[in-house]
Protein backbone atom coordinates (compact mmCIF):
# COMPACT_ATOMS: atom_id res chain seq x y z
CA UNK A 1 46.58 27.89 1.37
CA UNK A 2 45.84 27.24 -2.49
CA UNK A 3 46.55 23.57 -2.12
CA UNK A 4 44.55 23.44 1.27
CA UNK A 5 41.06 24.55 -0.89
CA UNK A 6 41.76 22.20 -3.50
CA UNK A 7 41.67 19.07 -1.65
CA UNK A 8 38.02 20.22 0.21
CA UNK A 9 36.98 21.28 -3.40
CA UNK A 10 37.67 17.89 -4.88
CA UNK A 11 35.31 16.47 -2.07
CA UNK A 12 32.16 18.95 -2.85
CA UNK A 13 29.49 16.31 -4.55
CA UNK A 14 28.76 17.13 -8.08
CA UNK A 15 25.29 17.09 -9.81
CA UNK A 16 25.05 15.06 -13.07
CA UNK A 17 23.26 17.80 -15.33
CA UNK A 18 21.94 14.88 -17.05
CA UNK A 19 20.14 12.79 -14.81
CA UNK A 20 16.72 13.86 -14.63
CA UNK A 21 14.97 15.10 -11.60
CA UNK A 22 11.89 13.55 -10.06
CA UNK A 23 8.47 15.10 -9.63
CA UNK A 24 7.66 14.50 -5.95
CA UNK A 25 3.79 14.91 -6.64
CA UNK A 26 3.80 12.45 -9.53
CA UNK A 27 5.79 9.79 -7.12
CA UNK A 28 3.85 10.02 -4.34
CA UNK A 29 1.07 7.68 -5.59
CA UNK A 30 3.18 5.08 -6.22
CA UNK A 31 2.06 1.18 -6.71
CA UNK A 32 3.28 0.00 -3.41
CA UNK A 33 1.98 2.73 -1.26
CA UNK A 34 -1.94 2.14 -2.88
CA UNK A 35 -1.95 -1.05 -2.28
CA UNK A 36 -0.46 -0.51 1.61
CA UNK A 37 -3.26 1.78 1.81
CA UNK A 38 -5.92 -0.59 0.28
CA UNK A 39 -5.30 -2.84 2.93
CA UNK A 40 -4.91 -0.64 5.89
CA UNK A 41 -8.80 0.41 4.45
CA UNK A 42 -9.76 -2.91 4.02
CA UNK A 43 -8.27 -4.28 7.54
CA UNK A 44 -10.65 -0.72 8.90
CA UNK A 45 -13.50 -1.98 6.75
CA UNK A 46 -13.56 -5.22 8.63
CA UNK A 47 -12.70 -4.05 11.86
CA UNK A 48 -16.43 -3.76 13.08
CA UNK A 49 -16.90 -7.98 12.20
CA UNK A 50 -13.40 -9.57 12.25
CA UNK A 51 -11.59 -7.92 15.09
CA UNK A 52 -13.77 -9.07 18.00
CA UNK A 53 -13.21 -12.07 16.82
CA UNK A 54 -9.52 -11.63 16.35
CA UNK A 55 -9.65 -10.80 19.64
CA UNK A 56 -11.47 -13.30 21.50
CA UNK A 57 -9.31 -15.75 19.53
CA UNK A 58 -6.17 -13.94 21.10
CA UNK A 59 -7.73 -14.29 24.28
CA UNK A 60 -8.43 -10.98 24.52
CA UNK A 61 -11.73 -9.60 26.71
CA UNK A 62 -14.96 -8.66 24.83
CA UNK A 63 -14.90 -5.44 26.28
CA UNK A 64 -12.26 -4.52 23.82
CA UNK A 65 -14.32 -6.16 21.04
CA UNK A 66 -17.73 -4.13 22.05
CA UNK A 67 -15.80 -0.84 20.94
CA UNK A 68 -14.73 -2.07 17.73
CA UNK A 69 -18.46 -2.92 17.26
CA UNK A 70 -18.97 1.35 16.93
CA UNK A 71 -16.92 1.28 13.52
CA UNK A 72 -19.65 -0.58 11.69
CA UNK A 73 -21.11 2.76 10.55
CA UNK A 74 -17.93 3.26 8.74
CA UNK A 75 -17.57 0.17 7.28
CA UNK A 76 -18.77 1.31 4.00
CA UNK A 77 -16.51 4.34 3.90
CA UNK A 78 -13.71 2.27 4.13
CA UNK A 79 -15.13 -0.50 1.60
CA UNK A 80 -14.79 2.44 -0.89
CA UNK A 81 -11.53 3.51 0.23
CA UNK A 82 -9.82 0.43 -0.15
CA UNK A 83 -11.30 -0.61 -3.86
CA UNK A 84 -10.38 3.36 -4.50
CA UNK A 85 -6.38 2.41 -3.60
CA UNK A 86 -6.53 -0.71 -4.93
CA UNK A 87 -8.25 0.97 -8.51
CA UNK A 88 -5.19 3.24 -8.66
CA UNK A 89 -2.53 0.32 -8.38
CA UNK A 90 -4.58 -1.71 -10.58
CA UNK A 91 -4.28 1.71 -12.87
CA UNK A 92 -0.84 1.89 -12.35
CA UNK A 93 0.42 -1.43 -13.23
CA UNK A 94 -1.88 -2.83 -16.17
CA UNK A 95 -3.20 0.20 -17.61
CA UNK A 96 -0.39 2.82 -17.74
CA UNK A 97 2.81 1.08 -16.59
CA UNK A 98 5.77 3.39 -15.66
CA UNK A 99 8.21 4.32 -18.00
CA UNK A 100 11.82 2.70 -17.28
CA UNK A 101 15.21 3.76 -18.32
CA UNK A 102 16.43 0.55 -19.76
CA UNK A 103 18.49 -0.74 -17.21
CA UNK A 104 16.01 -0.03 -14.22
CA UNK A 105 14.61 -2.44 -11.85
CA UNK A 106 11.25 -1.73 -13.29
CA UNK A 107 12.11 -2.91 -16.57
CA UNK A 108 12.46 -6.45 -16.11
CA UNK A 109 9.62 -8.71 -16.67
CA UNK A 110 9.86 -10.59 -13.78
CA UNK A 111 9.87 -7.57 -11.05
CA UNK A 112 6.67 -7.25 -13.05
CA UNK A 113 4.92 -9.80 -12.69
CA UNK A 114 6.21 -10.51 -9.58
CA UNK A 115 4.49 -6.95 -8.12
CA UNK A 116 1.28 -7.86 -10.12
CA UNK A 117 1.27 -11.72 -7.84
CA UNK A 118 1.55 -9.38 -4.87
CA UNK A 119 -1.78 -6.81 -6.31
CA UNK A 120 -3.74 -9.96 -6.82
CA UNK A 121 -3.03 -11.54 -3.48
CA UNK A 122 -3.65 -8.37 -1.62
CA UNK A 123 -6.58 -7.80 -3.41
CA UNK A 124 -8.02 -10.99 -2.82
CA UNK A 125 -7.15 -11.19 0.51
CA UNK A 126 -8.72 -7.62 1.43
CA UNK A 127 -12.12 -8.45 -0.50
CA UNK A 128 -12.38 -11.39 1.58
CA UNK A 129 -12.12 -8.86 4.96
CA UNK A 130 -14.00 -6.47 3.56
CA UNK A 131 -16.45 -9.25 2.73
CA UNK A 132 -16.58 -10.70 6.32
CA UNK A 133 -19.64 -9.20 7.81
CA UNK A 134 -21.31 -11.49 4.91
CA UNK A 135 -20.38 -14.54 6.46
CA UNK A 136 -19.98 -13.31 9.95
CA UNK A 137 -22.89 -15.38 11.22
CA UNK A 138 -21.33 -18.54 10.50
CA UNK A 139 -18.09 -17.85 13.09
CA UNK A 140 -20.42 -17.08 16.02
């Protein structure tokens, strides 16, 4: 019976007392999940201007288009939304960086910069939606 218990003992996963844990709160606002919520804010910033014409480009009726046309009173809301998200990533990686254990991904250089190329890009790219109903006019 003894030796029965010791082999399902030996298989009961162990906590390292060293390893420290996590703080789900301080984790949630991560880098990556600001900036996917920058642009989700930015793509509903521009909805009102660039999705009808999305749209009719898809071939799509502009009946669908017309009802897109009732979130321009929220394009501003989002506008702030999105440079709020992308403020906090911006925050995140230039102005206090995450602390890394030494042999973490986070710790190399090029993981990085290679996350700051992907902040600028996004960032760029969802100025230029939310900056579409500026030059709107000269795609219809």
């Amino acid at each position: 019976m003894h030796e029965g218990l010791d082999s399902v003992l030996r298989y009961v996963p162990r906590v390292s007392p060293f390893k420290p844990k996590r703080n789900p709160v301080a984790s949630r606002w991560t880098t990556s999940g600001s900036l996917v919520a920058g642009v989700a804010a930015a793509i509903g910033a521009s909805a009102c201007c660039a999705g009808p014409l999305l749209l009719v480009l898809l071939g799509v009726g502009g009946a669908w288009g017309a009802h897109l046309v009732a979130l321009e009173a929220y394009q501003p809301w989002f506008a702030v939304t999105a440079l709020a998200f992308f403020g906090v990533a911006y925050h995140r990686l230039y102005l206090r960086p995450t602390e890394c254990a030494p042999g973490d991904t986070c710790a190399f250089p090029e993981v990085q910069r290679r996350q700051r190329v992907i902040f600028w890009t996004l960032a760029l790219m969802s100025v230029a939606l939310m900056a579409f109903p500026l030059y709107a006019s000269l795609f219809y």
